[in-house]
PDB file of N, CA and C in Angstrom:
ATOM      1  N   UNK A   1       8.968-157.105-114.510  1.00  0.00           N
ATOM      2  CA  UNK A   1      10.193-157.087-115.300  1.00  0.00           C
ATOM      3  C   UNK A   1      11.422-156.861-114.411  1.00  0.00           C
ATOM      4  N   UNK A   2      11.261-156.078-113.609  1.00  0.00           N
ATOM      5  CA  UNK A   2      12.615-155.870-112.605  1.00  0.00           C
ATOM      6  C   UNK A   2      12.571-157.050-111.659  1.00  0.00           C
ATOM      7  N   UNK A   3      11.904-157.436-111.022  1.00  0.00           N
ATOM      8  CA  UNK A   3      12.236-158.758-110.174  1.00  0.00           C
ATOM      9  C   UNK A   3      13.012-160.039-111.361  1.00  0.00           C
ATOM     10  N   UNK A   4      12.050-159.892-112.895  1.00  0.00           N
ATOM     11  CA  UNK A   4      13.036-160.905-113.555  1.00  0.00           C
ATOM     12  C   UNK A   4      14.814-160.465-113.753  1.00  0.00           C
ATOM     13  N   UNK A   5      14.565-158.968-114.303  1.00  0.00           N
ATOM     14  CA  UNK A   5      15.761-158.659-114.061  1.00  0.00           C
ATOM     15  C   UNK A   5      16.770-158.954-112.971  1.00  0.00           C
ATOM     16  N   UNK A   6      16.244-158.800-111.557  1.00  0.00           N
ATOM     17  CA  UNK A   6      16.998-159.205-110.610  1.00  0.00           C
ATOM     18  C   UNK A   6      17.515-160.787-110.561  1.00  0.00           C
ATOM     19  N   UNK A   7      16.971-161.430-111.007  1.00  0.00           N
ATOM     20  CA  UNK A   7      16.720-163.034-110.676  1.00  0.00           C
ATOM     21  C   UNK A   7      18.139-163.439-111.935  1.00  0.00           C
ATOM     22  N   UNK A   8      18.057-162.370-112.903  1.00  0.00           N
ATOM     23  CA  UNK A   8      19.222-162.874-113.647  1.00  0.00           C
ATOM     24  C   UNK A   8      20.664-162.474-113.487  1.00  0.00           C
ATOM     25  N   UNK A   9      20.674-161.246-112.654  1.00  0.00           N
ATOM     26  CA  UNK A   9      21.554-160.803-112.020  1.00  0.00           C
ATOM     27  C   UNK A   9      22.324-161.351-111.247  1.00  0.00           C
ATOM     28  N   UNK A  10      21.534-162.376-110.551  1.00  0.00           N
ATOM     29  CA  UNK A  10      22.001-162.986-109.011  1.00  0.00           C
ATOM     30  C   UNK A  10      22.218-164.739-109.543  1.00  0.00           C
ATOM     31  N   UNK A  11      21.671-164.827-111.039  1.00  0.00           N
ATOM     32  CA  UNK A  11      21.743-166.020-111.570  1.00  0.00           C
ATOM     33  C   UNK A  11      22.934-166.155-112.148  1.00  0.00           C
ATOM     34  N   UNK A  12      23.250-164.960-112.869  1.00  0.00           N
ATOM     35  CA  UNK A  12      24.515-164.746-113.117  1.00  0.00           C
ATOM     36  C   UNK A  12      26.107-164.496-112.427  1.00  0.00           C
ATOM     37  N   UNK A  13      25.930-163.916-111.503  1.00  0.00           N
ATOM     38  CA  UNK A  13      26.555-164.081-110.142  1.00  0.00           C
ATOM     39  C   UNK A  13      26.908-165.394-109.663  1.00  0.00           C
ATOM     40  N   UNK A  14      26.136-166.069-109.172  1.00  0.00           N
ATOM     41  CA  UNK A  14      26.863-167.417-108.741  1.00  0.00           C
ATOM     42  C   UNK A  14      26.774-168.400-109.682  1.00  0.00           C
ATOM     43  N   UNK A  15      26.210-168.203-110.962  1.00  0.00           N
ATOM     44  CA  UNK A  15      26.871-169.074-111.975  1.00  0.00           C
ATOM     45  C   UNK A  15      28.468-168.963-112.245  1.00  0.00           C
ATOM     46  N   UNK A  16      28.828-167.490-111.934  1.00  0.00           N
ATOM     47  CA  UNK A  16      30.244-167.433-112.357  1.00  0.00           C
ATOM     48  C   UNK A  16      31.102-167.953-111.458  1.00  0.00           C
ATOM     49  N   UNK A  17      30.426-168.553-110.192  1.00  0.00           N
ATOM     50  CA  UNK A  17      31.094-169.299-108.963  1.00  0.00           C
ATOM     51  C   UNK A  17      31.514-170.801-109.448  1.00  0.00           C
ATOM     52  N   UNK A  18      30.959-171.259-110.189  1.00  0.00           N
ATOM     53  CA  UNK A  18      30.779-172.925-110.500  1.00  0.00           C
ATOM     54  C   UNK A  18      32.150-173.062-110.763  1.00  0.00           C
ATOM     55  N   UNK A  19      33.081-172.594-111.116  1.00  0.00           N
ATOM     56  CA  UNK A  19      34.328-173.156-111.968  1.00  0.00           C
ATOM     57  C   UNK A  19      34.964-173.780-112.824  1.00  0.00           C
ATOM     58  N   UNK A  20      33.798-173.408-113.944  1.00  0.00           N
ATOM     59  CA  UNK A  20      34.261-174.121-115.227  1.00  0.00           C
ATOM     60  C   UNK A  20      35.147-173.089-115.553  1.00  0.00           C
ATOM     61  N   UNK A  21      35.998-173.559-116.861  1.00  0.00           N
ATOM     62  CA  UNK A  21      37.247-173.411-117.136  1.00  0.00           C
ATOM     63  C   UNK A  21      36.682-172.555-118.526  1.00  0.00           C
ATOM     64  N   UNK A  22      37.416-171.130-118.829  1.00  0.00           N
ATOM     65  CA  UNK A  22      36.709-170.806-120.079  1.00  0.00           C
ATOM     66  C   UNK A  22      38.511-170.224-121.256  1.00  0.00           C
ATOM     67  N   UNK A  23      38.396-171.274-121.729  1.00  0.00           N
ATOM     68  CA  UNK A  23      39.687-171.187-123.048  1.00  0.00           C
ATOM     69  C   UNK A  23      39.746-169.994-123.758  1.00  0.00           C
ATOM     70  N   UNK A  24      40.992-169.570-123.686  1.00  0.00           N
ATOM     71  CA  UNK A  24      40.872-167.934-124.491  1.00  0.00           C
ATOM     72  C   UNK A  24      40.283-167.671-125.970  1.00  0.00           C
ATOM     73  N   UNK A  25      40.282-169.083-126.472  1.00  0.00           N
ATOM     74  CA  UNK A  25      39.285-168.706-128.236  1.00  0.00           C
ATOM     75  C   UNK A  25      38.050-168.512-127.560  1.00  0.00           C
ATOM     76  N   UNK A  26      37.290-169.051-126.643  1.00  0.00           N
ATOM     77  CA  UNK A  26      36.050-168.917-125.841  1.00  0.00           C
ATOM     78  C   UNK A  26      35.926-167.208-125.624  1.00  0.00           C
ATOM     79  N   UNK A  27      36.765-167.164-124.385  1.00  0.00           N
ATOM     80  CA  UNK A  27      36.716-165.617-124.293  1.00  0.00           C
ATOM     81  C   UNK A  27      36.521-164.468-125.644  1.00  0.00           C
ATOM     82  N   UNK A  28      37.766-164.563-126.237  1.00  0.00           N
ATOM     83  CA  UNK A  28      37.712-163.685-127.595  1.00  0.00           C
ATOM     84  C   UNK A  28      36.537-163.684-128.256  1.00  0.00           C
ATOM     85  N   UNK A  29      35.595-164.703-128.500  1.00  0.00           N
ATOM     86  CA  UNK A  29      34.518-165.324-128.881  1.00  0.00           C
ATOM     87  C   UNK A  29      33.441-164.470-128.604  1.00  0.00           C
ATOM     88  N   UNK A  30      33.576-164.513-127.183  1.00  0.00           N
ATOM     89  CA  UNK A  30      32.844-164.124-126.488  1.00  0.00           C
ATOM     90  C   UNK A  30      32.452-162.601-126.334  1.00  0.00           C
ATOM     91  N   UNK A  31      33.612-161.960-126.421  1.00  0.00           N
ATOM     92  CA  UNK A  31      33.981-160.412-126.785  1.00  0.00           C
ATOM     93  C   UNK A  31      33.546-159.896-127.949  1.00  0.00           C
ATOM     94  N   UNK A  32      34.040-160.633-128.836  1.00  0.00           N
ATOM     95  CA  UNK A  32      33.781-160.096-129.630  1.00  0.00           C
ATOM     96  C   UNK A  32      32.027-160.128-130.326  1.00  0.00           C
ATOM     97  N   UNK A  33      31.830-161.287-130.074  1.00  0.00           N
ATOM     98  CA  UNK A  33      29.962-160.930-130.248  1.00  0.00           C
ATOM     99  C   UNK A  33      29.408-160.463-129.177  1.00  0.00           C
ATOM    100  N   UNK A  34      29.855-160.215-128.067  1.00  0.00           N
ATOM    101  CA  UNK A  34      29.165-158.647-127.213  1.00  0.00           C
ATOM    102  C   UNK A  34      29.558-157.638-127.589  1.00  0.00           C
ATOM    103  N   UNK A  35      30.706-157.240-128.445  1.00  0.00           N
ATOM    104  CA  UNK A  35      30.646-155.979-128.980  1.00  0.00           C
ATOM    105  C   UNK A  35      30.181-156.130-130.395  1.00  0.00           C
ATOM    106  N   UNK A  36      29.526-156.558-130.896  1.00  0.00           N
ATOM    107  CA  UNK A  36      28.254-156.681-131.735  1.00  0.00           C
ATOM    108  C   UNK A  36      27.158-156.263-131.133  1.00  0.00           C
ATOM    109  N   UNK A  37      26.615-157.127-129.973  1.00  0.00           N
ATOM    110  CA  UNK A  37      25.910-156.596-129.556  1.00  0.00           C
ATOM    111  C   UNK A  37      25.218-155.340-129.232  1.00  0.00           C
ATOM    112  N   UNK A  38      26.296-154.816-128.276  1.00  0.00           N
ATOM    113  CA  UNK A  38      26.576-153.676-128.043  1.00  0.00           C
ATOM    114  C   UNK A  38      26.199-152.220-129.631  1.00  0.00           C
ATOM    115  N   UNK A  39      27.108-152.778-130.255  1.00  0.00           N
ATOM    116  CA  UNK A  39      26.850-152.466-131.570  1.00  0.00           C
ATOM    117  C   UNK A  39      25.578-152.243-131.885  1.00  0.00           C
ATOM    118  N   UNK A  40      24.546-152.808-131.862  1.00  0.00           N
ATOM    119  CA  UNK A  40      23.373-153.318-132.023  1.00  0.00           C
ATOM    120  C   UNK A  40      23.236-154.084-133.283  1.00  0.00           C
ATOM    121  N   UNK A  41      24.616-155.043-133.668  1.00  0.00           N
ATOM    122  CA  UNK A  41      24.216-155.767-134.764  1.00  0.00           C
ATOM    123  C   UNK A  41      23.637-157.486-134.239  1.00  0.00           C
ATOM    124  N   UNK A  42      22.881-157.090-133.902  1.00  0.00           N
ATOM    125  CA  UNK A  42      22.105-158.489-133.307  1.00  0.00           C
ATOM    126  C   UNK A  42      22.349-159.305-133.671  1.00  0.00           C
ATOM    127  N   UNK A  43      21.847-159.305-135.439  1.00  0.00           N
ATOM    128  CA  UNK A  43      22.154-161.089-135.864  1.00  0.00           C
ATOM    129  C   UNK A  43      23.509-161.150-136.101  1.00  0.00           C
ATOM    130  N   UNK A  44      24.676-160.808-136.111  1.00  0.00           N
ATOM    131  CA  UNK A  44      25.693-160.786-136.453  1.00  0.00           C
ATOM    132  C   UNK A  44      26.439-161.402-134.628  1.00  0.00           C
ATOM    133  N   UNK A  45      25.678-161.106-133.909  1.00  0.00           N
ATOM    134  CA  UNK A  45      26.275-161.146-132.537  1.00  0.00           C
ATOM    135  C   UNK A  45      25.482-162.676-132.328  1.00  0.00           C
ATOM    136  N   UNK A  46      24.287-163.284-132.645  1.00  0.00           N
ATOM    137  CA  UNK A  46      23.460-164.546-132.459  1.00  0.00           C
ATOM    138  C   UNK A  46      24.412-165.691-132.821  1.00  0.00           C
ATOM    139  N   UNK A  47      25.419-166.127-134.038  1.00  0.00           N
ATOM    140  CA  UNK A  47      26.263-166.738-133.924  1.00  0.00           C
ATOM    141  C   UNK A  47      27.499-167.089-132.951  1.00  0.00           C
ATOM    142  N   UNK A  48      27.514-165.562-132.602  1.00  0.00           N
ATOM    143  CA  UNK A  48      28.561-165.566-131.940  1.00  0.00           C
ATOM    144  C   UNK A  48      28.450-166.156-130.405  1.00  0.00           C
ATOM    145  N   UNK A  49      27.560-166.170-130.395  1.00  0.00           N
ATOM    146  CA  UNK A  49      27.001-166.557-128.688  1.00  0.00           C
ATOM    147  C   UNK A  49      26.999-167.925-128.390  1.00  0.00           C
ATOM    148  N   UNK A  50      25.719-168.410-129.796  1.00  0.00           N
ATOM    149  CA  UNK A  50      25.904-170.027-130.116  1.00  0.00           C
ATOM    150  C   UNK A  50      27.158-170.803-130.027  1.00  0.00           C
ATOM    151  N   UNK A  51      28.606-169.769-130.144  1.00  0.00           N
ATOM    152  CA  UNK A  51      30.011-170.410-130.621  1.00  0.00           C
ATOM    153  C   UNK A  51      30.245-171.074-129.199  1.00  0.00           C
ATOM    154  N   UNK A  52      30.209-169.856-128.279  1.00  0.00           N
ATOM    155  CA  UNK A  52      30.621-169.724-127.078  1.00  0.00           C
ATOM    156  C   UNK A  52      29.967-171.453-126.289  1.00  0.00           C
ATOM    157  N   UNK A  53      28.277-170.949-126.635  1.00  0.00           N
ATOM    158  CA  UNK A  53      27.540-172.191-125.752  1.00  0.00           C
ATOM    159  C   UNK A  53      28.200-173.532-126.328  1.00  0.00           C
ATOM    160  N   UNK A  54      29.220-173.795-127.466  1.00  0.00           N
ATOM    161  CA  UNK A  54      28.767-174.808-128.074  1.00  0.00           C
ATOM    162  C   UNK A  54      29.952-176.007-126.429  1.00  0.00           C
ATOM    163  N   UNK A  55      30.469-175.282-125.788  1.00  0.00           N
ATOM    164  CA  UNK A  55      31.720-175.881-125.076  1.00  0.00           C
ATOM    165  C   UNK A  55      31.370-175.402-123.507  1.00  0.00           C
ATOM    166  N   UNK A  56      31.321-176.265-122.759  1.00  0.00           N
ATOM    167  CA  UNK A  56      31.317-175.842-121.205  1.00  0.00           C
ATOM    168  C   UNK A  56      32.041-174.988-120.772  1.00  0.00           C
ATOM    169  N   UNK A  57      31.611-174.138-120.560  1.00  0.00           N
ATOM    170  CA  UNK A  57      33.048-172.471-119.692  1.00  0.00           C
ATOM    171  C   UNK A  57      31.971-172.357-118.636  1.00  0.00           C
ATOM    172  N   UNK A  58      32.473-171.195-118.127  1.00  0.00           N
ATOM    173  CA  UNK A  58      31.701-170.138-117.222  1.00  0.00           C
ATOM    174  C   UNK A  58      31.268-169.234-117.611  1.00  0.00           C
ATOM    175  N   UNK A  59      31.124-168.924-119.332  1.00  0.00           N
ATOM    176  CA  UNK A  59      31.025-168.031-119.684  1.00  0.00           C
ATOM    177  C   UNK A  59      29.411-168.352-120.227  1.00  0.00           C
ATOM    178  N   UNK A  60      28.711-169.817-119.874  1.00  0.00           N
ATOM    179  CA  UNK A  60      27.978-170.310-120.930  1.00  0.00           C
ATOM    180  C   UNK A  60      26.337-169.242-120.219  1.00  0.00           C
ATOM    181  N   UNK A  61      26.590-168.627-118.958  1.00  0.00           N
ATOM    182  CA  UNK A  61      24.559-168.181-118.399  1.00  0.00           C
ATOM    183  C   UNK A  61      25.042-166.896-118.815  1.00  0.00           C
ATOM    184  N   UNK A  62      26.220-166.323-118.997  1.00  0.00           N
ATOM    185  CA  UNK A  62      26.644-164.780-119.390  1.00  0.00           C
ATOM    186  C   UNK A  62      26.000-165.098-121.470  1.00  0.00           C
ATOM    187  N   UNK A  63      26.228-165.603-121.974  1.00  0.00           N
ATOM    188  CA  UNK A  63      25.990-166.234-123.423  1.00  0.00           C
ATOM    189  C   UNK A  63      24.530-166.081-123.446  1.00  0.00           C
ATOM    190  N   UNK A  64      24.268-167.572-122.841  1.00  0.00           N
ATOM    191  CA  UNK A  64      22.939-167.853-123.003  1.00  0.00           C
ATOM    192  C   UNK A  64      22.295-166.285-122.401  1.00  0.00           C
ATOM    193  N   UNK A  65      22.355-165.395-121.657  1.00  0.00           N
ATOM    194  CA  UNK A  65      21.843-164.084-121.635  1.00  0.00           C
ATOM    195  C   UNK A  65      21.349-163.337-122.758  1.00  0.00           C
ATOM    196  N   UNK A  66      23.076-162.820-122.961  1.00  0.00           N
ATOM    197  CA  UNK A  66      23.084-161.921-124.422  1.00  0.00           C
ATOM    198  C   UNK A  66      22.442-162.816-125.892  1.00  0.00           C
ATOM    199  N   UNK A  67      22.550-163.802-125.733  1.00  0.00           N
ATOM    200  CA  UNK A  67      22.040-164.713-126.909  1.00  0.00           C
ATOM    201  C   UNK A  67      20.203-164.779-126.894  1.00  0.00           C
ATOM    202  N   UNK A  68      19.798-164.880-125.465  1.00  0.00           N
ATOM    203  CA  UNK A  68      18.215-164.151-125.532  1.00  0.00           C
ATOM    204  C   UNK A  68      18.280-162.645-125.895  1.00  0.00           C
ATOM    205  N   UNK A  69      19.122-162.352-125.183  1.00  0.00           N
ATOM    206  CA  UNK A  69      18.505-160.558-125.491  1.00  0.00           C
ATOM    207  C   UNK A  69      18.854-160.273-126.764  1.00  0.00           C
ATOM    208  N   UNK A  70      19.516-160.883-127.403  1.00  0.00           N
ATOM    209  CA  UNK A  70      20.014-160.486-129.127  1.00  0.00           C
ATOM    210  C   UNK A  70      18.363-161.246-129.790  1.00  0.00           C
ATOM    211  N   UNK A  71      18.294-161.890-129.304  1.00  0.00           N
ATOM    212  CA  UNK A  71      16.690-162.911-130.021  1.00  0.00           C
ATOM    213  C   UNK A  71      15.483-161.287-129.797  1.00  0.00           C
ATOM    214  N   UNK A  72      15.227-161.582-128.531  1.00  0.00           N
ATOM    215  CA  UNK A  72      14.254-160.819-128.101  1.00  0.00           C
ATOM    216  C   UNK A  72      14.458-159.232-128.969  1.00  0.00           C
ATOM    217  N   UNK A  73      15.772-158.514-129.589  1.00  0.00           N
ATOM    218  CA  UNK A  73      15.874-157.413-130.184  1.00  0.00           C
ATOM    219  C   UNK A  73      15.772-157.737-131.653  1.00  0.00           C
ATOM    220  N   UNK A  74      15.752-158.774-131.976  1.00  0.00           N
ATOM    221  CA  UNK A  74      15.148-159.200-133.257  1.00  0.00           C
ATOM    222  C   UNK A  74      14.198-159.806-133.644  1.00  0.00           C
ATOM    223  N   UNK A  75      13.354-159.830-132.533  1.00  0.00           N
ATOM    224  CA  UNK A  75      12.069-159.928-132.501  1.00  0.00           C
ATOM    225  C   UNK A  75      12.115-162.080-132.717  1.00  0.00           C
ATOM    226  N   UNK A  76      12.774-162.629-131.839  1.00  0.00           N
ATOM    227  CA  UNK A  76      12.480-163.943-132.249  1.00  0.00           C
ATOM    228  C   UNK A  76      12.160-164.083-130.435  1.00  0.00           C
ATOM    229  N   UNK A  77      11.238-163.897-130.218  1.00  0.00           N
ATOM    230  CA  UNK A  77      11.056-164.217-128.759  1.00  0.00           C
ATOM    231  C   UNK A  77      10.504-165.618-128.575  1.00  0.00           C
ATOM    232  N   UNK A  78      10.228-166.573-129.035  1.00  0.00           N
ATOM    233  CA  UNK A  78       9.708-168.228-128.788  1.00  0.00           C
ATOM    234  C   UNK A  78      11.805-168.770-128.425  1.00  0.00           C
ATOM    235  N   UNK A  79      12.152-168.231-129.952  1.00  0.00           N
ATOM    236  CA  UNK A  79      13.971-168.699-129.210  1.00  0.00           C
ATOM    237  C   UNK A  79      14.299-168.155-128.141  1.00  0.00           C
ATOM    238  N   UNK A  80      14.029-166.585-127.667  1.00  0.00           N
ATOM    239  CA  UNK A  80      14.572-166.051-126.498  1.00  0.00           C
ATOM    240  C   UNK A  80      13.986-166.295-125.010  1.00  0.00           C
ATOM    241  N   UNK A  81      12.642-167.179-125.371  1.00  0.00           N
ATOM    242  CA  UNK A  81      12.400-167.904-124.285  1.00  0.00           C
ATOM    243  C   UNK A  81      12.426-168.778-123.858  1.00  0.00           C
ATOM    244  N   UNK A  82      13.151-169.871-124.947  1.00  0.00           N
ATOM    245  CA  UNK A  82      13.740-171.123-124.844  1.00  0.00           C
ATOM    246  C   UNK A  82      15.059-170.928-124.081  1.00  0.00           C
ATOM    247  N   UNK A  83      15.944-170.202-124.501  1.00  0.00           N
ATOM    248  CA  UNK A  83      17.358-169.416-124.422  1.00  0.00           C
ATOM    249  C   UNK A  83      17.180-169.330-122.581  1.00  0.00           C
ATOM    250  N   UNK A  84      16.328-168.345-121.952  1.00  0.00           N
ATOM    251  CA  UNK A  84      16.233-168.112-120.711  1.00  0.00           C
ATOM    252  C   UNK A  84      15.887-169.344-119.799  1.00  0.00           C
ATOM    253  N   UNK A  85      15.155-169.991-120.151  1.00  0.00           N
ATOM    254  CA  UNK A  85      14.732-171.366-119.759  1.00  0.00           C
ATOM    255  C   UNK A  85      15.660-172.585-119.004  1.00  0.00           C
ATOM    256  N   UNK A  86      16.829-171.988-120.316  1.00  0.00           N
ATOM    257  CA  UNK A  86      17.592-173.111-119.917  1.00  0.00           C
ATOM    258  C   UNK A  86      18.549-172.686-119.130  1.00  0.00           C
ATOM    259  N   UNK A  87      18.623-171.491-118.766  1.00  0.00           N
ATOM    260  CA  UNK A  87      19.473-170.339-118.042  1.00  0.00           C
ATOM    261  C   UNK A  87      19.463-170.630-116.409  1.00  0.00           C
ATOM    262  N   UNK A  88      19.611-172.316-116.126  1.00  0.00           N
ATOM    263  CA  UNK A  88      19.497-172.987-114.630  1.00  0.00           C
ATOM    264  C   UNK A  88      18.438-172.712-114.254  1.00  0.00           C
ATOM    265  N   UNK A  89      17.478-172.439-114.817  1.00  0.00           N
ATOM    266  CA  UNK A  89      16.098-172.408-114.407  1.00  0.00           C
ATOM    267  C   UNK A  89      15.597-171.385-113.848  1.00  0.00           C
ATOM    268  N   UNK A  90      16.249-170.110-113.956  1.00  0.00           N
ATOM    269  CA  UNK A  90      15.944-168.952-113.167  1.00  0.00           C
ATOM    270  C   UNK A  90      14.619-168.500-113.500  1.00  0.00           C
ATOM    271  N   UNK A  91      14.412-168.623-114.504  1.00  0.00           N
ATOM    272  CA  UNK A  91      12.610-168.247-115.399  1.00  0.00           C
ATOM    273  C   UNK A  91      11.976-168.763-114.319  1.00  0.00           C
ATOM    274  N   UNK A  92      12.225-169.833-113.990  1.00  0.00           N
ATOM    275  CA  UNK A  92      10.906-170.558-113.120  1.00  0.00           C
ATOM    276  C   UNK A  92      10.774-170.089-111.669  1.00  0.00           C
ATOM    277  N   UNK A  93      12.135-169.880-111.339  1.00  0.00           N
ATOM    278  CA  UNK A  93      12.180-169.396-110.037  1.00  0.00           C
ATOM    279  C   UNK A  93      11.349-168.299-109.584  1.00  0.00           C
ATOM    280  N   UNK A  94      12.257-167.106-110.594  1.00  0.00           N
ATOM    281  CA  UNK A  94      11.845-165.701-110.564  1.00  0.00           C
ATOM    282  C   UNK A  94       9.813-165.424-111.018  1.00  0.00           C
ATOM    283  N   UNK A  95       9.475-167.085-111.645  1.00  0.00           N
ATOM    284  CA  UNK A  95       7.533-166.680-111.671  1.00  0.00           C
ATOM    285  C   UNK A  95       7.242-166.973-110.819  1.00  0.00           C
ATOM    286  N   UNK A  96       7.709-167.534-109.629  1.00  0.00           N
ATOM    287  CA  UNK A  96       7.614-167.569-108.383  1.00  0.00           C
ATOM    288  C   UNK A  96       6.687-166.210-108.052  1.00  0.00           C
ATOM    289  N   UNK A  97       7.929-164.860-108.223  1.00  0.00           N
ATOM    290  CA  UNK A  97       7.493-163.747-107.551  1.00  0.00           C
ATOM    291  C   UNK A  97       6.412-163.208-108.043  1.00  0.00           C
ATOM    292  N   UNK A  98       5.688-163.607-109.296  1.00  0.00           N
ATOM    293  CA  UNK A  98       4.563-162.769-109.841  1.00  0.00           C
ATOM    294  C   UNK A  98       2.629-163.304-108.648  1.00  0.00           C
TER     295      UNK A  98
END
């Protein structure tokens, strides 16, 4: 679990290098269903994530994150492993290390 952890850390990191462009309704968007999250209102925060992915930013492997981990705390883990998957492929990388 901690090597996956790491792998998303560092996935996340230079994803935020790419330079897509992220529009302030994006951002706000974005805020505001991580503080749902945070919250722990999960499904209330699962839309909010979807909003974000629906448009290319930089904000989209930070999303697709919290949008698994909101799955996985509501127990929908087949979506939250679809969700990671597509997360530039870090899943695959990081089974490397097992």
């Amino acid at each position: 679990m901690k090597n996956a952890l790491k792998c998303i850390v560092i996935s996340l990191l230079f994803s935020s290098m790419a330079g897509a462009q992220t529009p302030k309704n994006d951002l706000d968007s974005f805020k505001k269903a991580l503080e749902q999250f945070r919250a722990a209102k999960y499904d209330e925060a699962i839309p909010g994530f979807e909003g974000v992915l629906k448009d290319k930013t930089n904000l989209e492997e930070y999303a697709r994150f919290y949008l698994a981990q909101s799955f996985m705390k509501t127990n929908k883990l087949d979506q939250a492993e679809t969700e990671l998957k597509k997360n530039s492929g870090f899943v695959s990388e990081c089974e490397d290390d097992h």
